[in-house]
PDB file of N, CA and C in Angstrom:
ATOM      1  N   UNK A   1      -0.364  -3.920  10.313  1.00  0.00           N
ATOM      2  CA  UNK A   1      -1.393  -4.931  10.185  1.00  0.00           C
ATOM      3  C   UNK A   1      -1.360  -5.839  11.405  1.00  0.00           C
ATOM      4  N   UNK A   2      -2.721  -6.223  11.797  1.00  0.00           N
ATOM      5  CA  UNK A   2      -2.405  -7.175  13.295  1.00  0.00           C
ATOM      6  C   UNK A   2      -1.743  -8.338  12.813  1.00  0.00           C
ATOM      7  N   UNK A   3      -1.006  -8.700  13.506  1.00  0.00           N
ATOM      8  CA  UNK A   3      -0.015 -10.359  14.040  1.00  0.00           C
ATOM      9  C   UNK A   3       1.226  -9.798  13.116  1.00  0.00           C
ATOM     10  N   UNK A   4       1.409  -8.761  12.928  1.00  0.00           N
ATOM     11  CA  UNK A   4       2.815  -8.413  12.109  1.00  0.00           C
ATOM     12  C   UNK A   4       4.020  -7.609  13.478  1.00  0.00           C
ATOM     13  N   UNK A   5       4.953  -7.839  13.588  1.00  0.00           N
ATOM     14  CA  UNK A   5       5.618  -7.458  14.517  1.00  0.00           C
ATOM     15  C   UNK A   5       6.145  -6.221  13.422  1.00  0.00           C
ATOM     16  N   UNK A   6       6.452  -4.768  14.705  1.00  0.00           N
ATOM     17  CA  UNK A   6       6.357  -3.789  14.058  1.00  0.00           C
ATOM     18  C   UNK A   6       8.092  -3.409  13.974  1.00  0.00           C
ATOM     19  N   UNK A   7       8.425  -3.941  12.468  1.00  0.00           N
ATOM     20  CA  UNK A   7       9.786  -4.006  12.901  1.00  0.00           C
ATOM     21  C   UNK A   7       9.845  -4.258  11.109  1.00  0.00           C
ATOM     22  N   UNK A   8      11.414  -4.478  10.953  1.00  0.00           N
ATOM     23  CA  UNK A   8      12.065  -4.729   9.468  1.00  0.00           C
ATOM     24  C   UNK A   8      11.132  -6.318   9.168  1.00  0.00           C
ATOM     25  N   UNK A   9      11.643  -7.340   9.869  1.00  0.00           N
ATOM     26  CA  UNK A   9      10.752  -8.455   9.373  1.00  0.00           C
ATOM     27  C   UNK A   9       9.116  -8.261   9.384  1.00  0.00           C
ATOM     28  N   UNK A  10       8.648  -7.176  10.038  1.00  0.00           N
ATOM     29  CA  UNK A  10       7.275  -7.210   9.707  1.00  0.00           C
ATOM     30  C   UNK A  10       6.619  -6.535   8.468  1.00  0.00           C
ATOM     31  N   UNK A  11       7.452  -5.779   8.539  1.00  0.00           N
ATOM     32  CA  UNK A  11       7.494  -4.870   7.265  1.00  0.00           C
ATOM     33  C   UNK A  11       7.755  -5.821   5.781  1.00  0.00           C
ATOM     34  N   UNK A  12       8.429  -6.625   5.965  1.00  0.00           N
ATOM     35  CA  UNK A  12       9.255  -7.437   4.877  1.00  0.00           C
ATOM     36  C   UNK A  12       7.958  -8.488   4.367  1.00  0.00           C
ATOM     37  N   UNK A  13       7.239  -8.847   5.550  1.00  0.00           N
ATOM     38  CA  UNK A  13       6.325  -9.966   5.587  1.00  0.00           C
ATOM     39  C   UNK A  13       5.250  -9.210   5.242  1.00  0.00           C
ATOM     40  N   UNK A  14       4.924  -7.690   5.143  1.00  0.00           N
ATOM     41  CA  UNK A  14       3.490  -7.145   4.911  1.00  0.00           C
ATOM     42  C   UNK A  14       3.389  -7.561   2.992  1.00  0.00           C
ATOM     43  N   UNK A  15       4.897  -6.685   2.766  1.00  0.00           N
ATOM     44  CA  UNK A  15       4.940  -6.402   1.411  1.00  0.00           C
ATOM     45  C   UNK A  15       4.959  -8.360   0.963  1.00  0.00           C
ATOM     46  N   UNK A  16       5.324  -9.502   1.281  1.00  0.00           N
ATOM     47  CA  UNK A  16       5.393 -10.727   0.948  1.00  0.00           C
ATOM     48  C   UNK A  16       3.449 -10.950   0.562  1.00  0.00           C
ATOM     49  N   UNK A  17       3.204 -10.645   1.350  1.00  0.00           N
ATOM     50  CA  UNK A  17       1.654 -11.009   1.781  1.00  0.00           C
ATOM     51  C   UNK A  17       0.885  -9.960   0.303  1.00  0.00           C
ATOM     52  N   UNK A  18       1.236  -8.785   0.126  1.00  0.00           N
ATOM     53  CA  UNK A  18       0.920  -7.752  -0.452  1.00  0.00           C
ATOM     54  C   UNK A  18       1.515  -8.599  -2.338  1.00  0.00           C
ATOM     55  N   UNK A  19       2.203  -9.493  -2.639  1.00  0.00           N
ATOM     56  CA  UNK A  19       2.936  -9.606  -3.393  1.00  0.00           C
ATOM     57  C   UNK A  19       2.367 -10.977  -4.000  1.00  0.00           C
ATOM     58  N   UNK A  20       2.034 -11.651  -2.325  1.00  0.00           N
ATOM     59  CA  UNK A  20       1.150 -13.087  -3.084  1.00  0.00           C
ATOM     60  C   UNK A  20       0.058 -12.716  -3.609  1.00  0.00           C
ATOM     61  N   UNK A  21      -0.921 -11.694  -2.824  1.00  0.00           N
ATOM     62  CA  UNK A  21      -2.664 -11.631  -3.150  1.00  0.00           C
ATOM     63  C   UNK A  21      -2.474 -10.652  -4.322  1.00  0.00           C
ATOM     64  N   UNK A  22      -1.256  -9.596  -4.240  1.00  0.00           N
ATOM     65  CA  UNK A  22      -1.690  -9.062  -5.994  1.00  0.00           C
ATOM     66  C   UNK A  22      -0.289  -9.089  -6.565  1.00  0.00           C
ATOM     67  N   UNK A  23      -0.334  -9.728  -7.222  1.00  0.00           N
ATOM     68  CA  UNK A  23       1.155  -9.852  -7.984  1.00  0.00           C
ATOM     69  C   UNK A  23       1.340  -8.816  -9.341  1.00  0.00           C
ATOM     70  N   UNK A  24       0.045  -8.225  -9.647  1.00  0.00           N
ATOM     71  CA  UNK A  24      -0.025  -6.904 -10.252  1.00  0.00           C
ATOM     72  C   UNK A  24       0.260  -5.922 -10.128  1.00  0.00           C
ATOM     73  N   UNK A  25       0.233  -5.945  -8.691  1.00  0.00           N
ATOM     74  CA  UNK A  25       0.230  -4.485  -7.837  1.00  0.00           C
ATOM     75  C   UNK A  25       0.861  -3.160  -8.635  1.00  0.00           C
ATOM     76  N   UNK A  26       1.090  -2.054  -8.537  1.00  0.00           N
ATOM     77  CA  UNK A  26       1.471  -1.455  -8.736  1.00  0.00           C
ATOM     78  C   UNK A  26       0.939   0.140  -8.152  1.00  0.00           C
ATOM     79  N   UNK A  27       2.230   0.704  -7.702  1.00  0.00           N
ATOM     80  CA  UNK A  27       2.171   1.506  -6.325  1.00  0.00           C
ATOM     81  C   UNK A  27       2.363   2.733  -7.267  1.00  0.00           C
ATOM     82  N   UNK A  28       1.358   4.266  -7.281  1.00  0.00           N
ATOM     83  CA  UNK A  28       1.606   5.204  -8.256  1.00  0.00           C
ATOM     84  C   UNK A  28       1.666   6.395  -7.013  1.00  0.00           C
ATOM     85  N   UNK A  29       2.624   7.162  -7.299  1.00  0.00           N
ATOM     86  CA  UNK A  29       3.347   8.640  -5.907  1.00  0.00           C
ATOM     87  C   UNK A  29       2.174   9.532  -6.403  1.00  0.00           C
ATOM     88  N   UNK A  30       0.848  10.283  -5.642  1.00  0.00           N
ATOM     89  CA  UNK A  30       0.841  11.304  -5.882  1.00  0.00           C
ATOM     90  C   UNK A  30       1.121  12.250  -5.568  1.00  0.00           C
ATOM     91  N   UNK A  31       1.641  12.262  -4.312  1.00  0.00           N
ATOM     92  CA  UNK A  31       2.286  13.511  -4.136  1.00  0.00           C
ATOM     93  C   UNK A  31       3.572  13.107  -3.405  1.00  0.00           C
ATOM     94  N   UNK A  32       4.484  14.097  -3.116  1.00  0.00           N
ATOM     95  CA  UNK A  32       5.463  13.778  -2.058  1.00  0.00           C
ATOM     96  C   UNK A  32       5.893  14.744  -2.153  1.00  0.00           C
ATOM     97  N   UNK A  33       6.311  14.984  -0.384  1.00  0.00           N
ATOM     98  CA  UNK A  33       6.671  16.428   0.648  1.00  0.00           C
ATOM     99  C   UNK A  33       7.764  15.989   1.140  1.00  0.00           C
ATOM    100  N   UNK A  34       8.997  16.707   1.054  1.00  0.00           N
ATOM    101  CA  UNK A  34       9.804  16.200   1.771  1.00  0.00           C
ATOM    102  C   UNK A  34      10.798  17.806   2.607  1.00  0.00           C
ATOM    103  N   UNK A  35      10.868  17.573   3.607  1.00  0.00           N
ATOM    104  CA  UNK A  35      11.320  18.661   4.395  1.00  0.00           C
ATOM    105  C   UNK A  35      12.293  18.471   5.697  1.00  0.00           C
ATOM    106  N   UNK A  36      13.444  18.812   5.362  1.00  0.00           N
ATOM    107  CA  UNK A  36      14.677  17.853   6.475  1.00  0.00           C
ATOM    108  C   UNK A  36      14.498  16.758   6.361  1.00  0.00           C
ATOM    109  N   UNK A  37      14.368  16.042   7.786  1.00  0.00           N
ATOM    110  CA  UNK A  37      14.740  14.652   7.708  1.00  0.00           C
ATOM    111  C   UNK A  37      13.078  13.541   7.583  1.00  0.00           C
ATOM    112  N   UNK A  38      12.339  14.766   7.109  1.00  0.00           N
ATOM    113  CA  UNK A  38      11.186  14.367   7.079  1.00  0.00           C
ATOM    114  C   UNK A  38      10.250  14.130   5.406  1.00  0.00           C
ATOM    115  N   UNK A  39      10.073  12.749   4.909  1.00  0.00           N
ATOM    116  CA  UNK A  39       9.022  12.398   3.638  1.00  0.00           C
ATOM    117  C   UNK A  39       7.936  12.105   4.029  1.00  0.00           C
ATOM    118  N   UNK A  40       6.768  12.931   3.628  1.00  0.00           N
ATOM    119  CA  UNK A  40       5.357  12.604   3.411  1.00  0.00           C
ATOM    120  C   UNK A  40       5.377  11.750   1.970  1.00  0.00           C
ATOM    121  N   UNK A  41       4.256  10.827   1.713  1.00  0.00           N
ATOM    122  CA  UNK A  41       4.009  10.350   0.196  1.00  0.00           C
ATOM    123  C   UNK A  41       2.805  10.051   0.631  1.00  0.00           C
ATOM    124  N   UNK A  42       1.810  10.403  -0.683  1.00  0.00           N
ATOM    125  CA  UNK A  42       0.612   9.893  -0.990  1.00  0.00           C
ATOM    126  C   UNK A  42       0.435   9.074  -2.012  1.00  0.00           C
ATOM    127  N   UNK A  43       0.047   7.425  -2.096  1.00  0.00           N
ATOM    128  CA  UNK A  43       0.073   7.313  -2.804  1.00  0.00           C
ATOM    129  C   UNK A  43      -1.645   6.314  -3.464  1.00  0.00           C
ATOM    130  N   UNK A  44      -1.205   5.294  -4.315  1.00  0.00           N
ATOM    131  CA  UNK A  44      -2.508   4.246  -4.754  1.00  0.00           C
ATOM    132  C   UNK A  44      -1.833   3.489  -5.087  1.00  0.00           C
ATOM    133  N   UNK A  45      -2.388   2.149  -4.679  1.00  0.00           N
ATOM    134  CA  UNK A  45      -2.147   1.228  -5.034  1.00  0.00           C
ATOM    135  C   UNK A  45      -3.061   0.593  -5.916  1.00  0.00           C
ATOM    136  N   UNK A  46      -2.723  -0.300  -7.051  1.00  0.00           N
ATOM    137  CA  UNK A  46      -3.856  -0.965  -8.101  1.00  0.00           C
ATOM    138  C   UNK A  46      -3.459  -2.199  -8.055  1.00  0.00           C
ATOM    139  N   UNK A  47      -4.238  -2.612  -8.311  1.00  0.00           N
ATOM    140  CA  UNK A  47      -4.003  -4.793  -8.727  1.00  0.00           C
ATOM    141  C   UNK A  47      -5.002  -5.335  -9.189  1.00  0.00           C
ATOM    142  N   UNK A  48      -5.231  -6.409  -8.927  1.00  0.00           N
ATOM    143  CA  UNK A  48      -6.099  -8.052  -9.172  1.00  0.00           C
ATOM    144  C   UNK A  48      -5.810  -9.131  -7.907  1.00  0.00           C
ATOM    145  N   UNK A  49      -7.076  -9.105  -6.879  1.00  0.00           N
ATOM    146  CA  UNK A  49      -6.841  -9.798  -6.173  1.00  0.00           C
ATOM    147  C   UNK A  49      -6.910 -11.399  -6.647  1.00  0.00           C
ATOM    148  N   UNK A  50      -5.169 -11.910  -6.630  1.00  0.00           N
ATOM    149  CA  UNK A  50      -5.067 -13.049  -7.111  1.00  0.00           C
ATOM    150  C   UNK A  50      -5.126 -14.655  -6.137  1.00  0.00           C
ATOM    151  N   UNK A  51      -4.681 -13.905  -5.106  1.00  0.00           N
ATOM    152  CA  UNK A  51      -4.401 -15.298  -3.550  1.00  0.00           C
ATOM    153  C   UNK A  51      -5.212 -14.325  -2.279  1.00  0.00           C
ATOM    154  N   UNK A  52      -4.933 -15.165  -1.608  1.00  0.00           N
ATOM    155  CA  UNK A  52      -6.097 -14.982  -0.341  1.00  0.00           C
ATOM    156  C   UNK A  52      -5.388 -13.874   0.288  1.00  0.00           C
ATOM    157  N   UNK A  53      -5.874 -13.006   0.951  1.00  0.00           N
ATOM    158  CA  UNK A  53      -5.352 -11.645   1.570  1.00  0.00           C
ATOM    159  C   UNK A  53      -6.239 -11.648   3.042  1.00  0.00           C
ATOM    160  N   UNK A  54      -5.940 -11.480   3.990  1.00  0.00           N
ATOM    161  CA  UNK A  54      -6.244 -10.850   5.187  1.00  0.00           C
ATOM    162  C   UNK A  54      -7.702 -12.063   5.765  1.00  0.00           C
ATOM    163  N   UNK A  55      -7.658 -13.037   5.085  1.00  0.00           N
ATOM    164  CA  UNK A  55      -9.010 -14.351   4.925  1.00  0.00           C
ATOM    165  C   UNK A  55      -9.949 -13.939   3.981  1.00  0.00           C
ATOM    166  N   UNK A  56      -9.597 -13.280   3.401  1.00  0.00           N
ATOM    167  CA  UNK A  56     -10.669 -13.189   1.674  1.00  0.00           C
ATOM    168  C   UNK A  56      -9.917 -13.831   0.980  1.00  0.00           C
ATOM    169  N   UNK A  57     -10.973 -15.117   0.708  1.00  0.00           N
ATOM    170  CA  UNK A  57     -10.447 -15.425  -0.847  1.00  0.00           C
ATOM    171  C   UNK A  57     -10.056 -14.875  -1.769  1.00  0.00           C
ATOM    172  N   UNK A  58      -9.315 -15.311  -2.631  1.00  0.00           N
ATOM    173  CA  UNK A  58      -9.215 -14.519  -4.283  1.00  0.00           C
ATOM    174  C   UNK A  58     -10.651 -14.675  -5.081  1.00  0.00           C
ATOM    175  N   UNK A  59     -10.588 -13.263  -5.274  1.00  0.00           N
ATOM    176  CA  UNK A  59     -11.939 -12.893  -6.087  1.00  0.00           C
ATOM    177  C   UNK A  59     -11.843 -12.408  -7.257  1.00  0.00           C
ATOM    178  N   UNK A  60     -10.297 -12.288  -8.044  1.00  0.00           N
ATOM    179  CA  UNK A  60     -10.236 -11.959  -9.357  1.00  0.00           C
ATOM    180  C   UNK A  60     -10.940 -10.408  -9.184  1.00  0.00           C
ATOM    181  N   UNK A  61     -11.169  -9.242  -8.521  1.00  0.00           N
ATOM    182  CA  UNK A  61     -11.486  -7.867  -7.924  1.00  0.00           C
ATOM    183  C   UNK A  61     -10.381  -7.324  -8.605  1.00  0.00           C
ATOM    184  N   UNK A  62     -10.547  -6.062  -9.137  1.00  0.00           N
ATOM    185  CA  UNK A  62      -9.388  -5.134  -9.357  1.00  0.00           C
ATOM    186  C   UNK A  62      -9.352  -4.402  -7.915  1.00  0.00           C
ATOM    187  N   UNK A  63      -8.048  -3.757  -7.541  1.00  0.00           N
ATOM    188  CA  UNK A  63      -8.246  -3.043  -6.302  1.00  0.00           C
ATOM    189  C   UNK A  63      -7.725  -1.422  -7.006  1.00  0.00           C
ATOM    190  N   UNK A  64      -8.139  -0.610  -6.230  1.00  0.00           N
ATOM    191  CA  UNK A  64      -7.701   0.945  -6.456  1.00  0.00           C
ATOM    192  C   UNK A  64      -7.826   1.686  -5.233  1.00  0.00           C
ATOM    193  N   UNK A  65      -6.616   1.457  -4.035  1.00  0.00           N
ATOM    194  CA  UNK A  65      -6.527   2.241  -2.513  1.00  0.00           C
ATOM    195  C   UNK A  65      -5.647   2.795  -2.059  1.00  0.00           C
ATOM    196  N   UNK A  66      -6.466   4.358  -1.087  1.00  0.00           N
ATOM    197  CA  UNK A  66      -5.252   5.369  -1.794  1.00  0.00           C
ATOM    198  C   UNK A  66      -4.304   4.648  -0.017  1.00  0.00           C
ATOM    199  N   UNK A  67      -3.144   5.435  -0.105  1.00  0.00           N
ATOM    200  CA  UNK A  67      -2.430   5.154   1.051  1.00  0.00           C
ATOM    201  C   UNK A  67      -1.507   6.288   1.268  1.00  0.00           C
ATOM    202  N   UNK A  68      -0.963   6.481   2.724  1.00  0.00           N
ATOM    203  CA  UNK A  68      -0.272   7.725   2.865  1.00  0.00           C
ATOM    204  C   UNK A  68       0.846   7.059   3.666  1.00  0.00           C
ATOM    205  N   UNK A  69       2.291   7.542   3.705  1.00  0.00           N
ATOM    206  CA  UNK A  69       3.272   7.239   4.352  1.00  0.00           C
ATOM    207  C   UNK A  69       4.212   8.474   4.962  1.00  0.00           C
ATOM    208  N   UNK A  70       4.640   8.343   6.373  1.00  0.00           N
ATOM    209  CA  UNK A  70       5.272   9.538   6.397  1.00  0.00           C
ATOM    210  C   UNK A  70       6.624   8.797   6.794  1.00  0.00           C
ATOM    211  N   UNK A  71       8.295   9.091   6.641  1.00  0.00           N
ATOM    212  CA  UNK A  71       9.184   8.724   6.785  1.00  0.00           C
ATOM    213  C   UNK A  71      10.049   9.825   7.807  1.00  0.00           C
ATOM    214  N   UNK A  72      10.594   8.996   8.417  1.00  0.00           N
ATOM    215  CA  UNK A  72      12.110   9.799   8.854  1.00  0.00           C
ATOM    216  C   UNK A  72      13.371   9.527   8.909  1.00  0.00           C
ATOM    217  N   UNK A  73      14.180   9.866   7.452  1.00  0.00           N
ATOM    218  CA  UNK A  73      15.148   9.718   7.325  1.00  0.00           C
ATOM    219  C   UNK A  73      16.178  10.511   8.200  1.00  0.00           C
ATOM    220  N   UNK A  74      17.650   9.497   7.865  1.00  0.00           N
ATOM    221  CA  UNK A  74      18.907   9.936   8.642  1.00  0.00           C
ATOM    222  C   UNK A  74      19.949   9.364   7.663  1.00  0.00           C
ATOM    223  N   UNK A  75      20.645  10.304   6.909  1.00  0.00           N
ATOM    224  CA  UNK A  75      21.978   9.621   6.272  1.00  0.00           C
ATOM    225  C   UNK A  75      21.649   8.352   5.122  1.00  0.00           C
ATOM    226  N   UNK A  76      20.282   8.728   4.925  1.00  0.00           N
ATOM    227  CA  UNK A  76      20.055   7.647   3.829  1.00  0.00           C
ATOM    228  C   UNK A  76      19.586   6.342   4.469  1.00  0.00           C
ATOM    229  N   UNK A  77      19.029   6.390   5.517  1.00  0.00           N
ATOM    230  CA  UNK A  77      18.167   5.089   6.400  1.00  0.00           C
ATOM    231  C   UNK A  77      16.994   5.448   6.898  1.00  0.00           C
ATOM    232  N   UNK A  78      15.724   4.806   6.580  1.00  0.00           N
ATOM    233  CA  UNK A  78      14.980   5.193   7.655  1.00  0.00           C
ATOM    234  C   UNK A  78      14.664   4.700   8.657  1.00  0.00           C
ATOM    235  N   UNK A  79      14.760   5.866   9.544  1.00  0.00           N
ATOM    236  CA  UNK A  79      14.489   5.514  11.137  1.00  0.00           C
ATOM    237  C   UNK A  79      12.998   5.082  11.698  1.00  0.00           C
ATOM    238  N   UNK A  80      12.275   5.903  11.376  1.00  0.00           N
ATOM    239  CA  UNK A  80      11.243   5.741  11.520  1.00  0.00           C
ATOM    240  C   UNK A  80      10.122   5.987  10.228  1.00  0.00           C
ATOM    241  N   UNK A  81       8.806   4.881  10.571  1.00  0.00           N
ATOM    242  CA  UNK A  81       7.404   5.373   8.962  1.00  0.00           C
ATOM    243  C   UNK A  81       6.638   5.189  10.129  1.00  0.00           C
ATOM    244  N   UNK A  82       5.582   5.890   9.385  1.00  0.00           N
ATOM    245  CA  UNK A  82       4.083   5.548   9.776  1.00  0.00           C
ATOM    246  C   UNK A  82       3.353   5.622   8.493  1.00  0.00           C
ATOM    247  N   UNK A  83       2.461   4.506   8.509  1.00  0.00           N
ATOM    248  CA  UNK A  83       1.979   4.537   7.416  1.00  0.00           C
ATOM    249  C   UNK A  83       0.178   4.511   7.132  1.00  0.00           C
ATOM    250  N   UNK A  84      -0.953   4.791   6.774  1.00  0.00           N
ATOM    251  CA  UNK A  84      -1.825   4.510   6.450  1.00  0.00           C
ATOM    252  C   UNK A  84      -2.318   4.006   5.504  1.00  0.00           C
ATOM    253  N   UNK A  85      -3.238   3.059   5.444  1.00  0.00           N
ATOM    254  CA  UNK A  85      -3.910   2.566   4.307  1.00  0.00           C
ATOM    255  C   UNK A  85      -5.677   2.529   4.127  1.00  0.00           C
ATOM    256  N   UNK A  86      -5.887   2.618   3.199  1.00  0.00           N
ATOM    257  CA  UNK A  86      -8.098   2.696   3.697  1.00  0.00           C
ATOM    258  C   UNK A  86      -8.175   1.599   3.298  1.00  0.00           C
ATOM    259  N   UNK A  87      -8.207   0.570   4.558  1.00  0.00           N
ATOM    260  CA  UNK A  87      -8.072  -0.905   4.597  1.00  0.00           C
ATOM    261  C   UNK A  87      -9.958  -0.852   4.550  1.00  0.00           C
ATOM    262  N   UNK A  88     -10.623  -0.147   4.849  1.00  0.00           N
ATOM    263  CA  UNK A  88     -11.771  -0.110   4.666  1.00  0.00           C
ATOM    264  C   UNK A  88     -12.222  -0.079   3.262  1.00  0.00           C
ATOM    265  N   UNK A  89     -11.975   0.793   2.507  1.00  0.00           N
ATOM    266  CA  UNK A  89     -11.950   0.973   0.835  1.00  0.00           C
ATOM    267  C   UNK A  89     -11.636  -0.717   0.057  1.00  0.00           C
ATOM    268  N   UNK A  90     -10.530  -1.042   1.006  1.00  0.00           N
ATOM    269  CA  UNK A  90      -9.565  -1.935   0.034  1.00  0.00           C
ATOM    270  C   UNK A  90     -10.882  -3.623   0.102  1.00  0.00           C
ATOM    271  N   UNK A  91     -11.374  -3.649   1.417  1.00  0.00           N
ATOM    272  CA  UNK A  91     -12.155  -4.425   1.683  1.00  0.00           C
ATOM    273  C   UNK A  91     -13.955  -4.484   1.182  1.00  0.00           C
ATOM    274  N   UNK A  92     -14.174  -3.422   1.310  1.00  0.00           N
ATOM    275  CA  UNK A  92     -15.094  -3.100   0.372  1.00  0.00           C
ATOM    276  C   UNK A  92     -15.304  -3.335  -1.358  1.00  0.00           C
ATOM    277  N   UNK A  93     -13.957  -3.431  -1.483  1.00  0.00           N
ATOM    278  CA  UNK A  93     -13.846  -3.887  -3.094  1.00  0.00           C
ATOM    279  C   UNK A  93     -13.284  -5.002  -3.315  1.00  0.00           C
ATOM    280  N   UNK A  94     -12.911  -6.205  -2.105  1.00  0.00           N
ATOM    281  CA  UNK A  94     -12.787  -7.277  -2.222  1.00  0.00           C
ATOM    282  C   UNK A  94     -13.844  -7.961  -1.767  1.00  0.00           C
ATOM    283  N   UNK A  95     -14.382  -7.564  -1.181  1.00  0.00           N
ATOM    284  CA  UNK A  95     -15.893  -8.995  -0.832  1.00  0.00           C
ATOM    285  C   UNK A  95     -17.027  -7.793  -1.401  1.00  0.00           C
ATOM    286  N   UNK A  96     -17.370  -6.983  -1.356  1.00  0.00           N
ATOM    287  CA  UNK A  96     -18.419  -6.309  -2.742  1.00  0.00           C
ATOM    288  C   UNK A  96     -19.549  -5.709  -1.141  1.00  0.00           C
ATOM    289  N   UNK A  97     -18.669  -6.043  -0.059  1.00  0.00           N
ATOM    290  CA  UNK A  97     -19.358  -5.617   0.764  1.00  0.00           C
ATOM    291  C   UNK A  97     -19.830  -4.104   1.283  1.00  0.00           C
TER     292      UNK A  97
END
């Protein structure tokens, strides 16, 4: 996400941000690939936008957006994610735009 430094504290501060605007949230796996040191996951996220997110007000909106993550583990750490989200979807169902 822009102004997030791409690192453990940014990461820490997405999910903070993710935790104020839906405190409902709830993250459902649909799929997951995992092969060596490598996890794919697909997943959705659901909520109630409750606090302000990204400069949208809270709109009391249910949200439903899918998201994909790929990981690379080592010894039980990960080294590296990349992650996607349809920040387009997610915005579309917060301002009705």
């Amino acid at each position: 996400f822009p102004g997030l430094e791409p690192n453990k504290a940014g990461v820490r501060q997405l999910f903070e941000m993710f935790h104020t605007a839906f405190r409902d949230a709830k993250f459902e796996v649909d799929d997951m690939i995992a092969e060596g040191d490598r996890v794919f996951v697909r997943l959705r996220m659901t909520g109630t936008h409750r606090a302000e997110f990204l400069g949208v007000p809270a709109t009391g909106q249910s949200l439903d957006v899918g998201a994909a993550d790929f990981f690379r583990i080592d010894n039980g750490v990960v080294l590296e994610h990349w992650g996607v989200l349809d920040t387009g979807a997610m915005m579309r169902q917060l301002t009705g735009a």
